[in-house]
Protein backbone atom coordinates (compact mmCIF):
# COMPACT_ATOMS: atom_id res chain seq x y z
CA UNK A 1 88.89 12.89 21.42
CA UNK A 2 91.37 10.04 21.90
CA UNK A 3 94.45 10.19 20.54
CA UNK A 4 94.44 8.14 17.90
CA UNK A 5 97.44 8.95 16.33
CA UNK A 6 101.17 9.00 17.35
CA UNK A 7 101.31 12.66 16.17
CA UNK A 8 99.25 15.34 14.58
CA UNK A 9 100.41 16.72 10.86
CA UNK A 10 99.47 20.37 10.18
CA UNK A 11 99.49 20.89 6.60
CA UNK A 12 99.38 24.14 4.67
CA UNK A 13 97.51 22.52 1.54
CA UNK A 14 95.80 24.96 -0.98
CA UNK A 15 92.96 23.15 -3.61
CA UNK A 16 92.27 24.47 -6.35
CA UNK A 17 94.21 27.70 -8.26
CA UNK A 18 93.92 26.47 -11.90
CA UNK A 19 95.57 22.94 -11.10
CA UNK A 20 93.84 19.28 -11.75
CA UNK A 21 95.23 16.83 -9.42
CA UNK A 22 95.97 14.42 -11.88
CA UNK A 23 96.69 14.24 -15.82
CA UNK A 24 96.24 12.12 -18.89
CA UNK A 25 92.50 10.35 -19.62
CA UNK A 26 88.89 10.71 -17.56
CA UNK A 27 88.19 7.29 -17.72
CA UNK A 28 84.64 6.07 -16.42
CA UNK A 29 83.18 2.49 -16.73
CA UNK A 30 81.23 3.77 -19.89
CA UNK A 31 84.79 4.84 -21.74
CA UNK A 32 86.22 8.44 -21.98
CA UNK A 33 84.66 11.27 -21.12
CA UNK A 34 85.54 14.83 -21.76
CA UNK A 35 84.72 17.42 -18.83
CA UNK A 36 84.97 21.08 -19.56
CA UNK A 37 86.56 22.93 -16.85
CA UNK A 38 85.24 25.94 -15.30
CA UNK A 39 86.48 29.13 -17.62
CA UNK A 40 88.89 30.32 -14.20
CA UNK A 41 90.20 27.54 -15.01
CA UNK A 42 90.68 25.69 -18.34
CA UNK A 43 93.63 24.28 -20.08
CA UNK A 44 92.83 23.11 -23.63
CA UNK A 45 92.67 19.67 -23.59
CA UNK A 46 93.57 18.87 -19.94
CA UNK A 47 92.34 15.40 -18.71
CA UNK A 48 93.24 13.17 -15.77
CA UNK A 49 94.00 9.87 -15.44
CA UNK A 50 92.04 7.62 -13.22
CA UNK A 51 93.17 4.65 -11.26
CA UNK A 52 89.50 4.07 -9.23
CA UNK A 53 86.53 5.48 -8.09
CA UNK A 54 85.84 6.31 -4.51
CA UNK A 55 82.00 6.35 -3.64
CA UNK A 56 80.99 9.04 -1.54
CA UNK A 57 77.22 9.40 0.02
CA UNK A 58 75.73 12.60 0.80
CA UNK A 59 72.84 12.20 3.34
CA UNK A 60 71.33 15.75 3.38
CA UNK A 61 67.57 17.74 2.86
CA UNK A 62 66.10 17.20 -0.51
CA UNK A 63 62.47 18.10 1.31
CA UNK A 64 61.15 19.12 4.74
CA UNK A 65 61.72 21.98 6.32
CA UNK A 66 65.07 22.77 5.18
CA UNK A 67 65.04 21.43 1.66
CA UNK A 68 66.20 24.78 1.03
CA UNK A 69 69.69 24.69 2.95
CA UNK A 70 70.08 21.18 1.72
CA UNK A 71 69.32 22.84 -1.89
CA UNK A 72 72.37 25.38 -1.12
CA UNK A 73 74.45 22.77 0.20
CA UNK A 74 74.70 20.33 -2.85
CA UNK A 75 74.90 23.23 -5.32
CA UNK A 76 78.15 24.33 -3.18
CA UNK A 77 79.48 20.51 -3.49
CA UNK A 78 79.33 20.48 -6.84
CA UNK A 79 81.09 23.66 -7.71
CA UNK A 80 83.92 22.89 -5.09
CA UNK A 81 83.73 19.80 -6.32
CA UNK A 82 84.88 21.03 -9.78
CA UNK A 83 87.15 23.81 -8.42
CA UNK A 84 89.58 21.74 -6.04
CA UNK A 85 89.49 19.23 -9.14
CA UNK A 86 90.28 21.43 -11.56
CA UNK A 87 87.01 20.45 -13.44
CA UNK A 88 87.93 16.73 -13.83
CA UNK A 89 86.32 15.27 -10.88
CA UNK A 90 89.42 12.93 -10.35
CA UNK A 91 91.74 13.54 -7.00
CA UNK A 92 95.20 11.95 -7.40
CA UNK A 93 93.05 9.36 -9.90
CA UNK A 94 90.35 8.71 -7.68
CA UNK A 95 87.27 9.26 -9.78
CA UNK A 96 85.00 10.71 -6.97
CA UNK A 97 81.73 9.62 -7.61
CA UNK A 98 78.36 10.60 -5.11
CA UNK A 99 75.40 8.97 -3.75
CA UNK A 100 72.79 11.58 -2.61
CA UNK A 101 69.90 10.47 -0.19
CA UNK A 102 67.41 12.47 1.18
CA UNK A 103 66.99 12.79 4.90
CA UNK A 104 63.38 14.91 4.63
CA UNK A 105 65.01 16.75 7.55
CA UNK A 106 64.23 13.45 10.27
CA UNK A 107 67.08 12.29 12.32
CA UNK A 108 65.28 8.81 11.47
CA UNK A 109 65.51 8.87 8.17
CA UNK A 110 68.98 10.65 7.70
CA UNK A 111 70.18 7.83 10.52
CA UNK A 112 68.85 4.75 8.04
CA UNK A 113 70.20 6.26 4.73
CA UNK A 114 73.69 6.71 6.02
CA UNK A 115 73.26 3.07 7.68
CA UNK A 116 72.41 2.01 4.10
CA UNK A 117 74.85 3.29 2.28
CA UNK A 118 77.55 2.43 4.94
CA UNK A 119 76.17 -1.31 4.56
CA UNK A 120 76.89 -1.06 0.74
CA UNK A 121 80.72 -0.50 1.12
CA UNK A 122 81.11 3.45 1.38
CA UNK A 123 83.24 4.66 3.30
CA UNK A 124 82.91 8.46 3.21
CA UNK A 125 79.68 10.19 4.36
CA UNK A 126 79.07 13.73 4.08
CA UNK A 127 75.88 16.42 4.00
CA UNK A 128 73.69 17.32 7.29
CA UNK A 129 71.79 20.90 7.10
CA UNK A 130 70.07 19.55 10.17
CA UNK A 131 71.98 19.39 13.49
CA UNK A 132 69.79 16.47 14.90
CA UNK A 133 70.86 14.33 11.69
CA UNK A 134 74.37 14.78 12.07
CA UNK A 135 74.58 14.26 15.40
CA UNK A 136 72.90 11.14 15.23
CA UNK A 137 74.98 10.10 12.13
CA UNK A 138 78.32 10.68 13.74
CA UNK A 139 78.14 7.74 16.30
CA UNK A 140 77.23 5.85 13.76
CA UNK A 141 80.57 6.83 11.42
CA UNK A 142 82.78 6.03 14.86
CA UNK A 143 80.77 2.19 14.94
CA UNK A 144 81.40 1.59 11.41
CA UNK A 145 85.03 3.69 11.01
CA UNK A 146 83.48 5.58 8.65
CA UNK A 147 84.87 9.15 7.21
CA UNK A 148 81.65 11.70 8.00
CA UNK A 149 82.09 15.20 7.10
CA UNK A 150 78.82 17.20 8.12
CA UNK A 151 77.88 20.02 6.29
CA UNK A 152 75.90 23.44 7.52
CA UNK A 153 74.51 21.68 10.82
CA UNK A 154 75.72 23.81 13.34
CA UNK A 155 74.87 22.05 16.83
CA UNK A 156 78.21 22.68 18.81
CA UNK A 157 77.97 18.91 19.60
CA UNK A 158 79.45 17.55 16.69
CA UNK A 159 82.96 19.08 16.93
CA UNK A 160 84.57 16.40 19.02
CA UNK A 161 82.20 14.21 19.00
CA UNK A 162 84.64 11.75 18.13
CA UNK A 163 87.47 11.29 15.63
CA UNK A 164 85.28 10.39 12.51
CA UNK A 165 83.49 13.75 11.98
CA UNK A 166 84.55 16.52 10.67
CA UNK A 167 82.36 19.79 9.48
CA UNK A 168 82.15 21.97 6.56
CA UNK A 169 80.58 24.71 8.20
CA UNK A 170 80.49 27.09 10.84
CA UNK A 171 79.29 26.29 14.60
CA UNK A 172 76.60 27.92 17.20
CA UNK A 173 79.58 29.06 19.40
CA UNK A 174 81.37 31.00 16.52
CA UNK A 175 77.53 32.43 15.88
CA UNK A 176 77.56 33.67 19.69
CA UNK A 177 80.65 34.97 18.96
CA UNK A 178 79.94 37.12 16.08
CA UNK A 179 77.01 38.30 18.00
CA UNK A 180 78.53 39.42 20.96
CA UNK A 181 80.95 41.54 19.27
CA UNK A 182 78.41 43.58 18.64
CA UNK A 183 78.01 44.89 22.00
CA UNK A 184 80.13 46.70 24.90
CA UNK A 185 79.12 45.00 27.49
CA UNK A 186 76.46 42.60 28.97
CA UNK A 187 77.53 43.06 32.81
CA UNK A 188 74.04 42.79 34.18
CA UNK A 189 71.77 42.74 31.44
CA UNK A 190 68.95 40.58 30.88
CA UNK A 191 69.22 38.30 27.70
CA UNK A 192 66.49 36.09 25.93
CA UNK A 193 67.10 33.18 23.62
CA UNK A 194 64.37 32.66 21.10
CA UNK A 195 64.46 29.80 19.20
CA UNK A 196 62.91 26.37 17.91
CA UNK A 197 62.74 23.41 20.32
CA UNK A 198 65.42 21.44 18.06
CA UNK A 199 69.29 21.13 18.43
CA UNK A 200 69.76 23.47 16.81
CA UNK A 201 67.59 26.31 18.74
CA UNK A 202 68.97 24.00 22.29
CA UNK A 203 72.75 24.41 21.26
CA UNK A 204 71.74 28.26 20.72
CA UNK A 205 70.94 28.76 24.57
CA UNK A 206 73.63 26.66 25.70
CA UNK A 207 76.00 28.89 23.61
CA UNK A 208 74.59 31.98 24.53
CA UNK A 209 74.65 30.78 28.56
CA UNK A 210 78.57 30.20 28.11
CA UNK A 211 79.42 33.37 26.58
CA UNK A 212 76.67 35.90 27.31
CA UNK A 213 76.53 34.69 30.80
CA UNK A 214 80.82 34.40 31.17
CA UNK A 215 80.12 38.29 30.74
CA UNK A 216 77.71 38.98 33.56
CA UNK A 217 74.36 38.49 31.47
CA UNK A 218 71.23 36.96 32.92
CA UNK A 219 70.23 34.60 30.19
CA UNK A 220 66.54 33.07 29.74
CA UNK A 221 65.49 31.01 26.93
CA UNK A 222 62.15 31.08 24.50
CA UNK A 223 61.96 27.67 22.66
CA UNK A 224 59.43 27.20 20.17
CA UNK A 225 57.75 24.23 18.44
CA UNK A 226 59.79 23.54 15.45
CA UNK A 227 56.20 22.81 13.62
CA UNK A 228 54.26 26.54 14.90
CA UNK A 229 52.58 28.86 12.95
CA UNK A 230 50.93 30.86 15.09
CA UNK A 231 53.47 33.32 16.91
CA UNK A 232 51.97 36.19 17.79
CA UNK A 233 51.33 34.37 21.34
CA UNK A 234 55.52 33.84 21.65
CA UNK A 235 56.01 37.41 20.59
CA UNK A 236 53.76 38.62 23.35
CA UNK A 237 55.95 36.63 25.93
CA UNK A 238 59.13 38.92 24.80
CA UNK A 239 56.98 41.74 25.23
CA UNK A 240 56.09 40.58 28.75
CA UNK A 241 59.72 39.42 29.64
CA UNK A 242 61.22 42.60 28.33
CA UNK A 243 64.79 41.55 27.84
CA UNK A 244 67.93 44.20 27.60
CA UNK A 245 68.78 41.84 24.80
CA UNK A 246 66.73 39.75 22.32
CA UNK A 247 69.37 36.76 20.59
CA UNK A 248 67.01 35.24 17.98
CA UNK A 249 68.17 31.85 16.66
CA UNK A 250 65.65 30.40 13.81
CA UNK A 251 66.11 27.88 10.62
CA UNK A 252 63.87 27.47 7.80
CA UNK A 253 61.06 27.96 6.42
CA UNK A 254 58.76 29.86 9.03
CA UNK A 255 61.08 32.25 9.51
CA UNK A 256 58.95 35.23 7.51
CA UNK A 257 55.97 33.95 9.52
CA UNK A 258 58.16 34.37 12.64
CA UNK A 259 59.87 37.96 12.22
CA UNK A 260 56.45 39.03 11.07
CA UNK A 261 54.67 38.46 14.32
CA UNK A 262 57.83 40.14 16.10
CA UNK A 263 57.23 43.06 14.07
CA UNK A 264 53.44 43.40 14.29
CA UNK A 265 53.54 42.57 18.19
CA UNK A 266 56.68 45.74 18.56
CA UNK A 267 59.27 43.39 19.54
CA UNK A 268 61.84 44.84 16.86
CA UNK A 269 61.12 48.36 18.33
CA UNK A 270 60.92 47.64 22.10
CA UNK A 271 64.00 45.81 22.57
CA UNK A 272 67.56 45.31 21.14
CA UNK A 273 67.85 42.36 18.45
CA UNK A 274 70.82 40.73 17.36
CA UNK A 275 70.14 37.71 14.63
CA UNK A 276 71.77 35.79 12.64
CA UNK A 277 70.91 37.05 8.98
CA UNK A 278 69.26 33.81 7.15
CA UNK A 279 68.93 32.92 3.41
CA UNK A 280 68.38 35.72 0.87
CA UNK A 281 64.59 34.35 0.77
CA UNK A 282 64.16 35.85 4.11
CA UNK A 283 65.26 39.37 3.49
CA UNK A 284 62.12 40.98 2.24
CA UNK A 285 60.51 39.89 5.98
CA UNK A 286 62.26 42.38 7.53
CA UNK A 287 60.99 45.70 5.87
CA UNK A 288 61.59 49.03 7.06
CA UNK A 289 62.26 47.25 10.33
CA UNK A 290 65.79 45.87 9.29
CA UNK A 291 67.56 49.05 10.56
CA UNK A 292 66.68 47.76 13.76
CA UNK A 293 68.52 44.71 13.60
CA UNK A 294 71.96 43.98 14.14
CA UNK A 295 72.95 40.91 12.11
CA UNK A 296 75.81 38.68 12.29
CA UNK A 297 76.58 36.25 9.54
CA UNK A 298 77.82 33.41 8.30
CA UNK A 299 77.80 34.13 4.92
CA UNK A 300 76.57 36.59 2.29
CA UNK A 301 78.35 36.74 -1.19
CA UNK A 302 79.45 40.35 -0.86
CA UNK A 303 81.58 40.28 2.25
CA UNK A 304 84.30 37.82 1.42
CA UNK A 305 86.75 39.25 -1.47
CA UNK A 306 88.82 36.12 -2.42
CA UNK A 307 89.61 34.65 -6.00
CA UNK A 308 87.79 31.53 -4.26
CA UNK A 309 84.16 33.42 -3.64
CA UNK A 310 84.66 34.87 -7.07
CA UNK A 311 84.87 31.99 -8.87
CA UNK A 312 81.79 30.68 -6.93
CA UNK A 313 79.63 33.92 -8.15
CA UNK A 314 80.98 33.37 -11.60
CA UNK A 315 80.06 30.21 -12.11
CA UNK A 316 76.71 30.52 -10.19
CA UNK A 317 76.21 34.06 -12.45
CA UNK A 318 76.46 31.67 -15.73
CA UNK A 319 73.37 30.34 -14.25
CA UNK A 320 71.21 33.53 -13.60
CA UNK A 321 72.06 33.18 -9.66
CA UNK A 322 74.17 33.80 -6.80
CA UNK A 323 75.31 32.12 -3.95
CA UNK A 324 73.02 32.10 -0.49
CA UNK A 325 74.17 31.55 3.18
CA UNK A 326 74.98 27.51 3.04
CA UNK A 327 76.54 27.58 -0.94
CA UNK A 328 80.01 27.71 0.76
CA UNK A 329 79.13 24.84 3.31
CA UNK A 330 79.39 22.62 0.23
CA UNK A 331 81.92 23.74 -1.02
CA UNK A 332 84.41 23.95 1.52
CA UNK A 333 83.40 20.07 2.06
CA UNK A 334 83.86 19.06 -1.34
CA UNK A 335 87.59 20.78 -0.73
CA UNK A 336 87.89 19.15 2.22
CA UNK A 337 86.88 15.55 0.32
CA UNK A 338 89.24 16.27 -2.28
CA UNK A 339 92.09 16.90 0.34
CA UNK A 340 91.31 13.08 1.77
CA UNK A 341 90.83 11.44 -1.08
CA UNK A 342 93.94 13.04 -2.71
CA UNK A 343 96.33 12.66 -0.06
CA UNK A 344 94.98 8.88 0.46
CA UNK A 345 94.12 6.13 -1.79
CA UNK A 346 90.63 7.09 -0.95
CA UNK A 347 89.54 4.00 1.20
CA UNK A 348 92.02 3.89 4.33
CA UNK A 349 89.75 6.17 6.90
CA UNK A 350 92.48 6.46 9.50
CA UNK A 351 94.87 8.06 6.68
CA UNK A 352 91.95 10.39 5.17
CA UNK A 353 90.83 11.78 9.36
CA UNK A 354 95.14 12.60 9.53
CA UNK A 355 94.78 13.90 5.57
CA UNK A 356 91.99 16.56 7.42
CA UNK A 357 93.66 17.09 10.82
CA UNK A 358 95.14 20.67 10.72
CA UNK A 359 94.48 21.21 7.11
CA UNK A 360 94.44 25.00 5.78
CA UNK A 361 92.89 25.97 3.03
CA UNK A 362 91.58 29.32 0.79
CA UNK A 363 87.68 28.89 0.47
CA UNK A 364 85.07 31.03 -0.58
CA UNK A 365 84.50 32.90 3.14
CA UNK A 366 88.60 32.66 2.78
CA UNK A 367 90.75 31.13 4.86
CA UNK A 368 89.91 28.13 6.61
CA UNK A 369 91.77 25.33 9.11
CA UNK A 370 90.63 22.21 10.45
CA UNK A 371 92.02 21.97 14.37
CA UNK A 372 93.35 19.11 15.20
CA UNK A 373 92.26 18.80 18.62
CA UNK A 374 88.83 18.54 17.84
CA UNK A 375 88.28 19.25 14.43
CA UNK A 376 86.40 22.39 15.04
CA UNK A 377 86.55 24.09 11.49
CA UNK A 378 87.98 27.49 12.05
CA UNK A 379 86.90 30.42 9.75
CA UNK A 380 85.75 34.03 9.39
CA UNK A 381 82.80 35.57 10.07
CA UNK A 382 80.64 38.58 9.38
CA UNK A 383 79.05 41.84 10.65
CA UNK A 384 76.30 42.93 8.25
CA UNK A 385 73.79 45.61 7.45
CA UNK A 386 70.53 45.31 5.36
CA UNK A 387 70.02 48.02 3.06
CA UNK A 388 67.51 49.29 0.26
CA UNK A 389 68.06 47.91 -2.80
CA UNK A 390 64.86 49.20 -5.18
CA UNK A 391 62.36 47.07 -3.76
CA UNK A 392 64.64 44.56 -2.68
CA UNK A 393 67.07 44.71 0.35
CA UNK A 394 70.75 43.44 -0.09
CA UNK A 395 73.64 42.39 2.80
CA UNK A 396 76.35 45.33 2.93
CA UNK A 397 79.26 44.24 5.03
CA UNK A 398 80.17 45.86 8.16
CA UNK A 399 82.87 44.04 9.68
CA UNK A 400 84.75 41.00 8.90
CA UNK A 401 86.10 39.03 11.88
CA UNK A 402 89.57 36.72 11.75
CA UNK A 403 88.86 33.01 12.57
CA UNK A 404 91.02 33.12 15.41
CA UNK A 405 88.48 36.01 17.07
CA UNK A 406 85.21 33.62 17.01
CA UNK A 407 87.09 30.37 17.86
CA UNK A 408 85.16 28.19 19.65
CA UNK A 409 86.80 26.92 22.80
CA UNK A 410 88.39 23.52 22.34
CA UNK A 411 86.08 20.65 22.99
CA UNK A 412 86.30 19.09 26.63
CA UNK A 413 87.72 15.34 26.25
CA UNK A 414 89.84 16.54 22.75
């Protein structure tokens, strides 16, 4: 990353905790408007007064094959959203007002959105589930001096890819991370990557290769057709291959189809698995067969125990649900947004990027800080079990691990 700036500021900022960042009348271009502010919350008759709007676009998956992350993603924005604003919407008097376009999931697409909205004036971008999106997207913030702050897309790429883009959520590295402190050792073990032929499922094996392999681990890699169904044929190559270690790295929505062939082929049996645990939809795949697995995570709502990640399964129990594994992704961003836009007049990019550079902050995994040098986004991260719930299988935590023990290594040119 160049250095841009004279001098990095490291702020201890915390959003949200009952406060509105501004006071006196909503105002919108249709007249006043009264907001009511999450229960947590409220103060009778609290208002803020607003001097302008800042636009903001969100370029993320409203369809394709992870329409549900992108799903998770904007439900998390808009409950940050109202947290770190105390339920006004307004940061210092910027009304923050959001464009949402969907990128179907097609670096393409999500690439001609973001040039769209960029062309219209905006100078804040935000959103990506998919890592192929937002690392296309983030060249394009640097050409245009653009703010981008990606959301759950979790290609190690895009932290330092230059001094525009930021992230709301976790990494691959902290991933590897979480999964190798799981085990003793790997001092000559044999270790397979399976994984979709994206970013995504690529950034996976790299990951694994740097830390698995810094150990003394022979490391192969499995990638897979992001568009398969059939897997019984890539199951039988595990069985063939028989790895020490099986490090399974999938996204989406063939994942059932995906753990089901493992199963029925006796890869969950005949090998050791470590996975990342996915969105609650995915749960039931696992069966009796989930004792087998070790699973890291990223997120489930029971392991986090923070006033932050209640208020998030309040609000989200008001509506008959609860949070799933990206719901924080959003909403640390819309924190993060708030911070820029509150500390800035909302339009002056270089002032908003040194708003975000070493900012700390209590969100709902708990807490979070943005590193300067590269703008990795440092937070905890999970051990967990699945265990019989009725018919249903729940997350029960087994370890939580400090941000500072799955720290990715600082970006080469930061």
């Amino acid at each position: 990353m160049n250095q841009r700036h004279h001098h990095r500021l490291t702020r201890r900022t915390m959003i949200g905790g009952g406060m509105a960042l501004g006071t006196g009348v909503l105002l919108t271009p249709r007249g006043v408007v009264a907001r009511s502010l999450p229960r947590s919350q409220a103060t009778p008759g609290a208002t803020a007064e607003v001097k302008d709007t800042v636009q903001v676009g969100i370029v993320t998956s409203q369809s394709g094959p992870l329409q549900t992350y992108g799903e998770q993603y904007l439900k998390g924005f808009e409950l940050g959203l109202d947290y770190a604003t105390g339920g006004t919407g307004v940061a210092n008097g910027h009304l923050i007002e959001t464009t949402i376009r969907d990128d179907t999931g097609v670096p393409d697409t999500g690439v001609a959105a973001a040039r769209d909205l960029i062309g219209q004036g905006f100078k804040i971008i935000a959103g990506s589930v998919v890592s192929g999106v937002a690392l296309q997207v983030a060249p394009l913030a640097e050409q245009n001096q653009v703010l981008f702050i990606s959301g759950p897309a979790a290609s190690d790429g895009i932290t330092g890819i230059n001094d525009y883009t930021f992230r709301s959520g976790r990494q691959t590295y902290q991933d590897i991370l979480t999964a190798a402190s799981f085990l003793e050792t790997l001092e000559g073990q044999s270790v397979l990557v399976f994984a979709q032929d994206t970013a995504f499922g690529q950034a996976n094996v790299a990951a694994v290769e740097a830390v698995f392999g810094a150990e003394g681990a022979t490391i192969e890699g499995l990638l897979v057709a992001q568009d398969s169904a059939d897997f019984a044929p890539f199951a039988q190559q595990v069985i063939d291959r028989a790895p020490d270690l099986l490090f399974v790295a999938w996204a989406g929505a063939t994942a059932t189809a995906m753990y089901q062939a493992l199963d029925q082929q006796g890869v969950l049996t005949a090998t050791k698995v470590v996975t990342g645990l996915d969105q609650r939809v995915s749960y039931p795949v696992f069966g009796p067969a989930a004792e087998q697995i070790s699973f890291l995570s990223h997120y489930v709502y029971q392991a986090p125990d923070n006033e932050v990640n209640q208020f998030l399964i309040d609000r989200l129990a008001e509506e008959g649900g609860v949070p799933d594994l990206f719901t924080p992704d959003g909403f640390a961003g819309a924190q993060m947004l708030v911070q820029a836009i509150g500390q800035t007049d909302g339009q002056d990019v270089d002032a908003m990027i040194e708003a975000l550079e070493g900012f700390e902050f209590a969100g709902p995994k708990g807490d979070y800080t943005v590193r300067p040098e590269d703008h990795a986004l440092l937070q905890p991260m999970f051990q967990v079990r699945l265990v019989q719930d009725g018919e249903n299988f729940e997350p029960e935590l087994v370890t939580a691990l400090a941000p500072e023990d799955v720290a990715p290594p600082i970006a080469e040119g930061a």
